[in-house]
C-alpha atoms as a PDB file:
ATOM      1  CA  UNK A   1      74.730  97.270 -11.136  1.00  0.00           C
ATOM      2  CA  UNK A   2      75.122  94.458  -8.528  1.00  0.00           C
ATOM      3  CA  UNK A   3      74.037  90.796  -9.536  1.00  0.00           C
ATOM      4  CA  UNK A   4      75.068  88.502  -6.678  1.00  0.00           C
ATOM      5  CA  UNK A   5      72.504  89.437  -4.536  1.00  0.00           C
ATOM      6  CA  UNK A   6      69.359  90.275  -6.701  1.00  0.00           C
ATOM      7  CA  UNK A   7      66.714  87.955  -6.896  1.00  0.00           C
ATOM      8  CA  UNK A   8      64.332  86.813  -9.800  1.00  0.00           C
ATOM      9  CA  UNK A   9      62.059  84.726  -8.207  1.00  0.00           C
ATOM     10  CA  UNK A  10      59.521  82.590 -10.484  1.00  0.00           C
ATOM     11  CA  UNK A  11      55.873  80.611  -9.519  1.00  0.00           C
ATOM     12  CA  UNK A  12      54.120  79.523 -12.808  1.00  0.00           C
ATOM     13  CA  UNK A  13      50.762  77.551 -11.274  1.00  0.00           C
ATOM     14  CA  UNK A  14      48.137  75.725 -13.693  1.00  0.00           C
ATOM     15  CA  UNK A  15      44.724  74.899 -12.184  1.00  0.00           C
ATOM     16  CA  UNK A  16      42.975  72.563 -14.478  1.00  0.00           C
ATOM     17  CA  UNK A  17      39.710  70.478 -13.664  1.00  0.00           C
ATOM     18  CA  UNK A  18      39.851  67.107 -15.879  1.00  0.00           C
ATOM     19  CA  UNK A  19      36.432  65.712 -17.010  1.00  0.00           C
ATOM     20  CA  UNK A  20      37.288  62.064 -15.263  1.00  0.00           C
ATOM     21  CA  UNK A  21      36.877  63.587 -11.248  1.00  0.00           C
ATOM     22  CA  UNK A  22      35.592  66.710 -11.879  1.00  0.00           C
ATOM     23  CA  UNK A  23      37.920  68.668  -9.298  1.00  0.00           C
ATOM     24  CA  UNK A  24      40.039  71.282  -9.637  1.00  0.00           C
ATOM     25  CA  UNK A  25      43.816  70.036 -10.038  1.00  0.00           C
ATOM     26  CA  UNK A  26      47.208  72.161  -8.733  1.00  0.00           C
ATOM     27  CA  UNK A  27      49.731  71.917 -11.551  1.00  0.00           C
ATOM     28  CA  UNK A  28      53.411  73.509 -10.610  1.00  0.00           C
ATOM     29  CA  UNK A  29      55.049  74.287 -13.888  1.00  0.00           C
ATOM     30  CA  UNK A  30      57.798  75.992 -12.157  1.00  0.00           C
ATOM     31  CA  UNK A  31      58.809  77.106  -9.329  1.00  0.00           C
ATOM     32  CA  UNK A  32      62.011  79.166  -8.073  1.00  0.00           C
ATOM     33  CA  UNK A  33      62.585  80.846  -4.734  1.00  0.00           C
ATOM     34  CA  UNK A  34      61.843  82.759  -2.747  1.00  0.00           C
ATOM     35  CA  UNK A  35      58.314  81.990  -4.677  1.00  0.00           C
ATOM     36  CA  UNK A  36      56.869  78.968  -3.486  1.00  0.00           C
ATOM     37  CA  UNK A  37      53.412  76.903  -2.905  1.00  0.00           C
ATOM     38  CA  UNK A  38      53.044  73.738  -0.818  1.00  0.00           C
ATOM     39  CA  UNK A  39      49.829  72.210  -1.782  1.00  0.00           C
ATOM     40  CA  UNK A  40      46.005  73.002  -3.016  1.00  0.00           C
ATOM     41  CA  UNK A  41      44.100  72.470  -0.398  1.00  0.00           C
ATOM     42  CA  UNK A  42      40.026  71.355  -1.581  1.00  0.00           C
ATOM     43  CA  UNK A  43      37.293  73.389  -1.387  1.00  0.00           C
ATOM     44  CA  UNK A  44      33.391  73.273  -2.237  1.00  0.00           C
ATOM     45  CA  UNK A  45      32.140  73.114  -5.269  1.00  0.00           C
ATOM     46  CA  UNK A  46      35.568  71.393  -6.866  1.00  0.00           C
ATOM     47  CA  UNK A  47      37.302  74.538  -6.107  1.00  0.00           C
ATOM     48  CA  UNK A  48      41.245  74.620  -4.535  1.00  0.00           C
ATOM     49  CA  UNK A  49      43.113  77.019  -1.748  1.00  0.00           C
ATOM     50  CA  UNK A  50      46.597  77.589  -2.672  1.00  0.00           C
ATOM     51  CA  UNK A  51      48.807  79.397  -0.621  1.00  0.00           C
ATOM     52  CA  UNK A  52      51.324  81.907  -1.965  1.00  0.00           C
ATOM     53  CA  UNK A  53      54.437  81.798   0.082  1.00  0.00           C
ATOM     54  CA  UNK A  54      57.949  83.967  -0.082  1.00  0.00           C
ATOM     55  CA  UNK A  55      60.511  82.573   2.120  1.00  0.00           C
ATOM     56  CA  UNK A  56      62.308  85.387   2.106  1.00  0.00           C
ATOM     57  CA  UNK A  57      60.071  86.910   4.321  1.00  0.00           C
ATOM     58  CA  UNK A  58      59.380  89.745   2.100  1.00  0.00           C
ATOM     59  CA  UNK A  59      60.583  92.072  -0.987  1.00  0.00           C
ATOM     60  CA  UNK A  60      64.095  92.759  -1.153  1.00  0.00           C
ATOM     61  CA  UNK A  61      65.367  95.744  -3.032  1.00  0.00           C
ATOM     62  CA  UNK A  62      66.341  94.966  -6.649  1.00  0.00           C
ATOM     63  CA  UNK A  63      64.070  91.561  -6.053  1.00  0.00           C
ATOM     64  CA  UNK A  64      62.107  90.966  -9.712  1.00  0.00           C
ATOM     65  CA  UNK A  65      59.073  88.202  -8.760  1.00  0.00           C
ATOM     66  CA  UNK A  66      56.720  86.857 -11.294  1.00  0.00           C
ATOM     67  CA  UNK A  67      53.577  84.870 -10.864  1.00  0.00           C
ATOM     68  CA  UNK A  68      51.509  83.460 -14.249  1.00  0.00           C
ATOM     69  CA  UNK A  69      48.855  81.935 -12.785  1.00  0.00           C
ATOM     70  CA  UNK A  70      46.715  79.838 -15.704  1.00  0.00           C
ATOM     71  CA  UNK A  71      43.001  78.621 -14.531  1.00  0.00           C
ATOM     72  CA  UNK A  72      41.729  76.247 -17.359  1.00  0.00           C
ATOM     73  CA  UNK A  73      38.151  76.168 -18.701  1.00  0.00           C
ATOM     74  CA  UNK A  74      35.950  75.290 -16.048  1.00  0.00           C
ATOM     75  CA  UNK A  75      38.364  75.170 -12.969  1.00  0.00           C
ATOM     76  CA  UNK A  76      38.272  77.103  -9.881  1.00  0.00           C
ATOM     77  CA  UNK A  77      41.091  78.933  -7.845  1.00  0.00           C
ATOM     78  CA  UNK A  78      41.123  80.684  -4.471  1.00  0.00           C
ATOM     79  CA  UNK A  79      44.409  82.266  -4.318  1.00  0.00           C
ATOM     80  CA  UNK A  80      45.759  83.945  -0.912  1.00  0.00           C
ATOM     81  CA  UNK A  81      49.100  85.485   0.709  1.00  0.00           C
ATOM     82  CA  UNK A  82      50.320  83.521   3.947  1.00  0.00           C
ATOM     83  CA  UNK A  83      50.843  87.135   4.789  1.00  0.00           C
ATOM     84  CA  UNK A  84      51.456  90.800   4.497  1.00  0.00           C
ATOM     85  CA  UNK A  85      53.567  91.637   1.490  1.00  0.00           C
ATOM     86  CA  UNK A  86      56.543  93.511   3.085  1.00  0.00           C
ATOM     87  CA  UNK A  87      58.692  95.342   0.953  1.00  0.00           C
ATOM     88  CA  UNK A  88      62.006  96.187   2.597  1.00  0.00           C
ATOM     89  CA  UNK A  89      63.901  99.448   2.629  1.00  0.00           C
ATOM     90  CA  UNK A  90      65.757 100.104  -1.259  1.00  0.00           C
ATOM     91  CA  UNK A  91      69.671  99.178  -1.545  1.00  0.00           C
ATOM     92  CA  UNK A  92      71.858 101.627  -3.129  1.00  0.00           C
ATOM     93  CA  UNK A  93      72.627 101.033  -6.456  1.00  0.00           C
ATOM     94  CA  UNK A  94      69.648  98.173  -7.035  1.00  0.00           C
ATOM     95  CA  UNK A  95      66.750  98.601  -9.288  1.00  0.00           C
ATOM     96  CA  UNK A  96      63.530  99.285  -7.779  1.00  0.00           C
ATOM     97  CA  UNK A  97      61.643  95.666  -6.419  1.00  0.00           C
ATOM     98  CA  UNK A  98      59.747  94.689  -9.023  1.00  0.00           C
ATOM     99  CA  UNK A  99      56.400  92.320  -9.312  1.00  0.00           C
ATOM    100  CA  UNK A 100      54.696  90.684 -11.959  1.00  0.00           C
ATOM    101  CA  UNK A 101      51.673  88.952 -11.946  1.00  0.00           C
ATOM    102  CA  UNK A 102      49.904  87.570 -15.330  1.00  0.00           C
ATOM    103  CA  UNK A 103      46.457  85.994 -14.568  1.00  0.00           C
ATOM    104  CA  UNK A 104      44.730  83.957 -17.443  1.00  0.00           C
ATOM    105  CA  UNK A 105      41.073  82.945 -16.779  1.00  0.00           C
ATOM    106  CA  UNK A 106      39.486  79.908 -19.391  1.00  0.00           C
ATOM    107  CA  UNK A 107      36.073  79.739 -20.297  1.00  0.00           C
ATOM    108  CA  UNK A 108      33.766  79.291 -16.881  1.00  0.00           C
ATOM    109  CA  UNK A 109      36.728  79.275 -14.910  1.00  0.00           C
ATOM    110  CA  UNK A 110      36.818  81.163 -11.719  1.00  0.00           C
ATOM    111  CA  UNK A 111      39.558  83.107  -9.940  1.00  0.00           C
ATOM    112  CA  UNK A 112      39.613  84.599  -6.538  1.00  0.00           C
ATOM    113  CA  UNK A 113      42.412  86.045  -5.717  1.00  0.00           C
ATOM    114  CA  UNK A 114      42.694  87.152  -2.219  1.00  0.00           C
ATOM    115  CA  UNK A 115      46.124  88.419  -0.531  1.00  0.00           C
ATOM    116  CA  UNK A 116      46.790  90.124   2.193  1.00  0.00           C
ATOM    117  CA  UNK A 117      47.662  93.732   2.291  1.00  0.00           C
ATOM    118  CA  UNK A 118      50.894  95.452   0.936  1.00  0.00           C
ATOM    119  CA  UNK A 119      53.269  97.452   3.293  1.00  0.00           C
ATOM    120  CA  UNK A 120      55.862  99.557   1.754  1.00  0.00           C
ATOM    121  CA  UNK A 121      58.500 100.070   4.630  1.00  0.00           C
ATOM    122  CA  UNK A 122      60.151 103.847   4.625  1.00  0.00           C
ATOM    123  CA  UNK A 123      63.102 103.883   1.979  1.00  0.00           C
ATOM    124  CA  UNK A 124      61.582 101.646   0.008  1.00  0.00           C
ATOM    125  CA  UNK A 125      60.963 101.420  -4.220  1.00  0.00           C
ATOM    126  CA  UNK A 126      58.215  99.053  -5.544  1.00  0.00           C
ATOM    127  CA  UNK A 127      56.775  98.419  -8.952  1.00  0.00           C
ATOM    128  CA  UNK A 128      53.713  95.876  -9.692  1.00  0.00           C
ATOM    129  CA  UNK A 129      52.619  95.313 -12.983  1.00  0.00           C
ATOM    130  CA  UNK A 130      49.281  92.990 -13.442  1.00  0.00           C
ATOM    131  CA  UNK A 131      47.791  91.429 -16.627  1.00  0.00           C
ATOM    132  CA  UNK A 132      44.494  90.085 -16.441  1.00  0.00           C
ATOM    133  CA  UNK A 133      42.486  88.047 -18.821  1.00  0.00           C
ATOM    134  CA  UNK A 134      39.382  86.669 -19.177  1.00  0.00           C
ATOM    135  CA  UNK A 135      37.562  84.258 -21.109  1.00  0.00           C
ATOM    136  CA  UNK A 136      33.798  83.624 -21.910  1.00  0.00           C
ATOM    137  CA  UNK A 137      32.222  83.257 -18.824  1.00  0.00           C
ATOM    138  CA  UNK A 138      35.310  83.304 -16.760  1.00  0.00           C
ATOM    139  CA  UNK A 139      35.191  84.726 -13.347  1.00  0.00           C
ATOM    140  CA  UNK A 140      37.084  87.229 -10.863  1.00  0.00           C
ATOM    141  CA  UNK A 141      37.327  87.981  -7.430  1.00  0.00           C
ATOM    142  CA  UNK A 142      40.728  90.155  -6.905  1.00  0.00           C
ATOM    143  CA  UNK A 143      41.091  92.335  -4.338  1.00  0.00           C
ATOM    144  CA  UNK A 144      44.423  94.288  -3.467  1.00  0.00           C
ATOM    145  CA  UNK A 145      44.901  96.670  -0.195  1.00  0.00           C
ATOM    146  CA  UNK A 146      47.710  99.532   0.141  1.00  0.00           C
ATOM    147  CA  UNK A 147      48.818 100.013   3.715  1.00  0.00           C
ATOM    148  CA  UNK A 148      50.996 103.689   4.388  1.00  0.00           C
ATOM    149  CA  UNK A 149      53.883 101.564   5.679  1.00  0.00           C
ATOM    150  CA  UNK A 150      54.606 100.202   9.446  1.00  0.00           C
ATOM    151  CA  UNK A 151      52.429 102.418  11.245  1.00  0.00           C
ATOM    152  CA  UNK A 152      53.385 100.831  14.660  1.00  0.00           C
ATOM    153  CA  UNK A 153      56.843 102.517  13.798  1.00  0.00           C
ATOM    154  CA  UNK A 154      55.326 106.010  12.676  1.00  0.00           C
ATOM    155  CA  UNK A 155      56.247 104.809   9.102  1.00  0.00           C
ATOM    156  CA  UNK A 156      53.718 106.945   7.299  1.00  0.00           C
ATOM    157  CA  UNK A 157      54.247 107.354   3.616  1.00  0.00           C
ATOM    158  CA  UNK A 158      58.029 107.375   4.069  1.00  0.00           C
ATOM    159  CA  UNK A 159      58.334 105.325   1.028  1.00  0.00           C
ATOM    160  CA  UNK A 160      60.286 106.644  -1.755  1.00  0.00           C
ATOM    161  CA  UNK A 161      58.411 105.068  -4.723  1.00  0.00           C
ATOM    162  CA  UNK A 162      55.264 102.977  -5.558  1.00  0.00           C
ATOM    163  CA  UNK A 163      53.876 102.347  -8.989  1.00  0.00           C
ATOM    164  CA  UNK A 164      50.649  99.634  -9.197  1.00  0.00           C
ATOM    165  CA  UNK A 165      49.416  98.811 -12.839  1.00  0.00           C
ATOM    166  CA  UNK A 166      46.686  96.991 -13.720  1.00  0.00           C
ATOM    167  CA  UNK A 167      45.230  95.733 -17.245  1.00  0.00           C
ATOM    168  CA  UNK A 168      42.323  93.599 -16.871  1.00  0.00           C
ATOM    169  CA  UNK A 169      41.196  92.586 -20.655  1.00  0.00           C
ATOM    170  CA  UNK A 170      38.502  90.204 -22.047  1.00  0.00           C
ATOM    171  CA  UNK A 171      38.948  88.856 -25.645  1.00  0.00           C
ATOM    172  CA  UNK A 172      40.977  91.579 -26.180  1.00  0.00           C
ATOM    173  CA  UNK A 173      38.839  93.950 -24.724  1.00  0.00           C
ATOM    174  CA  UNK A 174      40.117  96.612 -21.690  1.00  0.00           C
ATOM    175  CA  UNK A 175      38.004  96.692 -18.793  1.00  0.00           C
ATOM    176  CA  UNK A 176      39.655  98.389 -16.608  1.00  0.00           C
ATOM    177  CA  UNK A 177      43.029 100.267 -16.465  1.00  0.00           C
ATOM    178  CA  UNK A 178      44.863 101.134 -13.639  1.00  0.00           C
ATOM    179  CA  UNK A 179      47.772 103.529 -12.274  1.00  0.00           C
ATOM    180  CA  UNK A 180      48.933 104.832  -9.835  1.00  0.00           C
ATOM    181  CA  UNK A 181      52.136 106.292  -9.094  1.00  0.00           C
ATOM    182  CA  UNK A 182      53.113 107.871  -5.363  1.00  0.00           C
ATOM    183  CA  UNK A 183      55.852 109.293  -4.192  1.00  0.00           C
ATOM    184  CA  UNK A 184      55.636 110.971  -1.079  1.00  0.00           C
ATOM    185  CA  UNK A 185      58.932 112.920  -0.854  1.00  0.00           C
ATOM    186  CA  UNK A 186      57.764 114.701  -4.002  1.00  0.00           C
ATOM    187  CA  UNK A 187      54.284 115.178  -3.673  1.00  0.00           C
ATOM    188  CA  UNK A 188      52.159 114.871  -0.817  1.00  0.00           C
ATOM    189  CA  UNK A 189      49.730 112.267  -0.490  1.00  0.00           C
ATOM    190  CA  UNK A 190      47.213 113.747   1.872  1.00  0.00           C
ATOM    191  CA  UNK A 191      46.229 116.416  -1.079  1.00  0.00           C
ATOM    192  CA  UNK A 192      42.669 115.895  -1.697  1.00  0.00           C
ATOM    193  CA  UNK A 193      43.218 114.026  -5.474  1.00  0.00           C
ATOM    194  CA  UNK A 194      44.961 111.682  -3.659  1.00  0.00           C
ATOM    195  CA  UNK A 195      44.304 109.871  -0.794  1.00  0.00           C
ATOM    196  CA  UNK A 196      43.417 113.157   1.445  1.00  0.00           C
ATOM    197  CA  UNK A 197      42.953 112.301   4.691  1.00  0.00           C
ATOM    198  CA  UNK A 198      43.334 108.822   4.579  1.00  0.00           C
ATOM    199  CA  UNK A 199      46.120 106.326   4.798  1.00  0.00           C
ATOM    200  CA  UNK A 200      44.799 103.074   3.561  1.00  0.00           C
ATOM    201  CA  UNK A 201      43.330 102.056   0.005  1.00  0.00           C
ATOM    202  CA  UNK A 202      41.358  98.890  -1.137  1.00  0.00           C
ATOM    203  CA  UNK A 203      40.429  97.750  -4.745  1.00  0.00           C
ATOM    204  CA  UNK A 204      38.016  95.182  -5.830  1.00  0.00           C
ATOM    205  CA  UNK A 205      37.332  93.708  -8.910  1.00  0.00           C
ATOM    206  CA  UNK A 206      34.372  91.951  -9.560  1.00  0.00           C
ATOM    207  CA  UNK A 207      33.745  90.227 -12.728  1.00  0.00           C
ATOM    208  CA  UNK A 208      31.951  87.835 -15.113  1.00  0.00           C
ATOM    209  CA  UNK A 209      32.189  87.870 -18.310  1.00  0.00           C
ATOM    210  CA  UNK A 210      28.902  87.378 -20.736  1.00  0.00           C
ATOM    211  CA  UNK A 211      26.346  88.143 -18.502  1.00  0.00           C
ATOM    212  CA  UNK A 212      23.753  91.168 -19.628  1.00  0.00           C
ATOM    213  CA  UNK A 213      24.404  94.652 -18.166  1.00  0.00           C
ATOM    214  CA  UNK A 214      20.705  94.188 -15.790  1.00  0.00           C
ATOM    215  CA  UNK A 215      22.768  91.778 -13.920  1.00  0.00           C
ATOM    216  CA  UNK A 216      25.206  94.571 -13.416  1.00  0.00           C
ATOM    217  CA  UNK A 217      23.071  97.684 -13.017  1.00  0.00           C
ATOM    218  CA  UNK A 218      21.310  95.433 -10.115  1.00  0.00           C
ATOM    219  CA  UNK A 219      24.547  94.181  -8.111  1.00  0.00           C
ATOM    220  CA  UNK A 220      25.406  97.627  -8.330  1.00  0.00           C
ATOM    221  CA  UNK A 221      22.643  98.920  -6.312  1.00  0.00           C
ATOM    222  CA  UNK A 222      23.283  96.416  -4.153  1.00  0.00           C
ATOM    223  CA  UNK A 223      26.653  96.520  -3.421  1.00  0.00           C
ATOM    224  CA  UNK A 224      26.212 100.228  -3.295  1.00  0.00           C
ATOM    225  CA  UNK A 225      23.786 100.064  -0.362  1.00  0.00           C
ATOM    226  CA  UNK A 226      26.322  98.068   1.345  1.00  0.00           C
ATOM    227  CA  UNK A 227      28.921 100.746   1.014  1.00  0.00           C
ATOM    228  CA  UNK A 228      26.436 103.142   2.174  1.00  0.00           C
ATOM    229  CA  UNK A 229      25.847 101.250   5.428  1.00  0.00           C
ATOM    230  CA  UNK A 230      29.913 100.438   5.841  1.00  0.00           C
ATOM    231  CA  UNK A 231      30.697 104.143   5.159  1.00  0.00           C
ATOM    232  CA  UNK A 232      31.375 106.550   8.035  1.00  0.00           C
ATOM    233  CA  UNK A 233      33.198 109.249   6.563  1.00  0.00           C
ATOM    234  CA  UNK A 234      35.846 109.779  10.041  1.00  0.00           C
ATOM    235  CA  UNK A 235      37.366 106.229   9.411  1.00  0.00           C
ATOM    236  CA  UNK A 236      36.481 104.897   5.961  1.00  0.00           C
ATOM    237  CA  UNK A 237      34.439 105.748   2.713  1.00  0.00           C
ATOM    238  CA  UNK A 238      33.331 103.227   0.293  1.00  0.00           C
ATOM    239  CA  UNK A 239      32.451 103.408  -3.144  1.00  0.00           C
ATOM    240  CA  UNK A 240      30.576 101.295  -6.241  1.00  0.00           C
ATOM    241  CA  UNK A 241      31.302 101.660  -9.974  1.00  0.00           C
ATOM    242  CA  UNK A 242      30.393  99.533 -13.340  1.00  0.00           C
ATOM    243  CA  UNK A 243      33.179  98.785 -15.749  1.00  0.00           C
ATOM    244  CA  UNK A 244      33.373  99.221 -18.975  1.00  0.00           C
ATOM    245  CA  UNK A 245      31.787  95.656 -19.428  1.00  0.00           C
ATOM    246  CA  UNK A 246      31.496  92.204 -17.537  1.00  0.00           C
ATOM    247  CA  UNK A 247      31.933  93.726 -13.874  1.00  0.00           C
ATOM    248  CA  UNK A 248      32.139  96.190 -11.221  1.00  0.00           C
ATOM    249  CA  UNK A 249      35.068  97.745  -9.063  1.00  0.00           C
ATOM    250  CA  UNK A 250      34.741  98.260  -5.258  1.00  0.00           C
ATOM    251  CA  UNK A 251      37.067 101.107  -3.489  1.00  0.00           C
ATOM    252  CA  UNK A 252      37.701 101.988  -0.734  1.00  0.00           C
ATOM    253  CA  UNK A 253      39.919 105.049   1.355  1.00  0.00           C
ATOM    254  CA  UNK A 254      40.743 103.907   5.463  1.00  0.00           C
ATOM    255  CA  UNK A 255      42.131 105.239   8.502  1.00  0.00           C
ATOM    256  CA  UNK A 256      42.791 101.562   9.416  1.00  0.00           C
ATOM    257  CA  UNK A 257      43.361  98.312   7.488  1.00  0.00           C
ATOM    258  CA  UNK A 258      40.462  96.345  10.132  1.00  0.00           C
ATOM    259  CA  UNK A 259      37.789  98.509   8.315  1.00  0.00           C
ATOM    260  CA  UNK A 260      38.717  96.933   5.208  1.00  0.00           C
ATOM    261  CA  UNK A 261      39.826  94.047   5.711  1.00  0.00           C
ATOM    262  CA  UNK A 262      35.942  93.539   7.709  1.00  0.00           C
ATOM    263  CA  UNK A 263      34.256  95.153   4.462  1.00  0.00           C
ATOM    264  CA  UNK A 264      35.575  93.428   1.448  1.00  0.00           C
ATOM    265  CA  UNK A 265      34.243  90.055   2.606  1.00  0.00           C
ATOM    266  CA  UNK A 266      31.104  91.767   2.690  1.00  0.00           C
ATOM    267  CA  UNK A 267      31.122  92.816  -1.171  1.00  0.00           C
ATOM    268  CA  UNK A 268      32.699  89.101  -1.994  1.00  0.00           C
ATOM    269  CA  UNK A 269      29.600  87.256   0.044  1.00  0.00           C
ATOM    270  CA  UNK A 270      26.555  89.869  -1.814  1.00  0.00           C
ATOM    271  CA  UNK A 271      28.587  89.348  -5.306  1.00  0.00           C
ATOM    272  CA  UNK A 272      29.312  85.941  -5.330  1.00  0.00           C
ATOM    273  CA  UNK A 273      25.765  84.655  -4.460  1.00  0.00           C
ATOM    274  CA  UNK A 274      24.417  86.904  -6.982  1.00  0.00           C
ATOM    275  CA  UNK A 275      26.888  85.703 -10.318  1.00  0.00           C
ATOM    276  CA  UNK A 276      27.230  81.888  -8.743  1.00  0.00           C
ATOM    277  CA  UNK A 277      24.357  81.168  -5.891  1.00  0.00           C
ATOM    278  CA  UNK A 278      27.276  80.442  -3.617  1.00  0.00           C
ATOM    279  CA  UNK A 279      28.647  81.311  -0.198  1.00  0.00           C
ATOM    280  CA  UNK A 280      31.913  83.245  -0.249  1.00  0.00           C
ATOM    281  CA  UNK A 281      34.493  81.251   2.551  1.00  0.00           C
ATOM    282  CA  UNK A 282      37.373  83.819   3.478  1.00  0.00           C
ATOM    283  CA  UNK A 283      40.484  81.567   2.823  1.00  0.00           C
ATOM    284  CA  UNK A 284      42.236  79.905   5.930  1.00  0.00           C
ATOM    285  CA  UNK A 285      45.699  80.784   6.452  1.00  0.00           C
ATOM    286  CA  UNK A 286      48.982  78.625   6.526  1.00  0.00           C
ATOM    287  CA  UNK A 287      52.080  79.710   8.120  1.00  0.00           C
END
């Protein structure tokens, strides 16, 4: 297998919040291209933006890219994408492009983790693999959304591969599990136990771990009424679930990526003034 030009890229953050200033801290343990962040930019309520930049431009075939991101007890990290993650057409005789992303949460930290949407181009092979952990009263905001490919070049589902896993665990704990596998060329994935009609997919995971399940059975009701009014079944359907503890999931099928990209900041503002009693600020972007 080829070597010289395959990439394994490496961002290891640490966001701690020392007792002396009370702010969140950025801490870059290491850092190896393309994989890169600039700075932590402040935000209310001692929280810090970081950007999440590849200066490659995008996934290469036979690329393997890990993030461990570590938020300490009490700290509080917005993480976003400078960009669409673009994963570029498979070379012969490469593995498939391969990310990892490990995600520890301390006790009362918070982590919102907020990129922008994937786009497997036609040709291409992608594997992402995410660990998720949570402490005592640690918190989550991740969202993820799957485009079809470029649609502006009729690129729809003319990848060859993509696999997304998901583990999301407290103390040990699953709560929630996630895979999916598509590969268009062998089945199709306008079949009605996939993604039918639609081209475009959102997840969101919503969590906090310790409170009681009332807290839970009433966000869900609301957040459900919200997907009720977002929902018109031509362009997009939205839907509400509990997990098996600590949280809720948000999903979502599209016709477009602007009905989902609108809606999940929707879901964020309801949820995070009903765990925190705080505004939800969409992340500004650096380029």
């Amino acid at each position: 297998m080829p070597t010289n030009h395959r990439v394994d890229g490496r961002l290891q953050l640490t966001f701690t919040r020392p007792a002396a200033t009370g702010d969140t801290l950025l801490q870059v343990k290491e850092q190896r291209p393309p994989l890169r962040v600039v700075r932590a930019f402040p935000l209310p309520d001692h929280a810090v933006l970081t950007h999440l930049h590849n200066v490659s431009g995008g996934v290469l075939g036979g690329d393997h890219l890990t993030l461990c991101v570590e938020v300490k007890a009490g700290a509080r990290a917005q993480i976003t994408s400078t960009g669409a993650t673009r994963v570029y057409r498979h070379r012969p005789d490469y593995p498939s492009a391969t990310q990892e992303n490990h995600f520890q949460v301390g006790p009362g930290g918070l982590l919102e983790y907020l990129p922008d949407p994937l786009i497997p181009y036609a040709d291409s092979r992608y594997r992402q693999v995410t660990q998720i952990e949570l402490a005592d009263d640690a918190g989550l905001f991740y969202w993820e959304v799957l485009a079809p490919g470029r649609e502006a070049h009729d690129e729809l589902f003319a990848y060859d591969e993509l696999q997304i896993q998901l583990n999301l665990h407290s103390a040990g704990r699953p709560l929630a599990l996630e895979r999916i596998q598509l590969q268009p060329t062998r089945t199709t994935p306008g079949s009605l136990v996939r993604f039918g009609p639609y081209r475009y997919s959102a997840t969101f995971y919503i969590c906090r771990v310790g409170l009681p399940a009332t807290v839970w059975q009433t966000l869900e009701k609301e957040l459900q009424q919200i997907a009720e009014t977002l929902t018109t079944p031509d362009t997009v359907i939205w839907g509400v679930s509990t997990l098996a503890a600590h949280g809720l999931s948000v999903r979502a099928l599209s016709m477009n990526s602007r009905a989902l990209l609108t809606g999940l900041p929707r879901f964020w503002q309801a949820a995070k003034w009903a765990l925190y009693g705080q505004q939800a600020v969409m992340p500004r972007k650096v380029y």
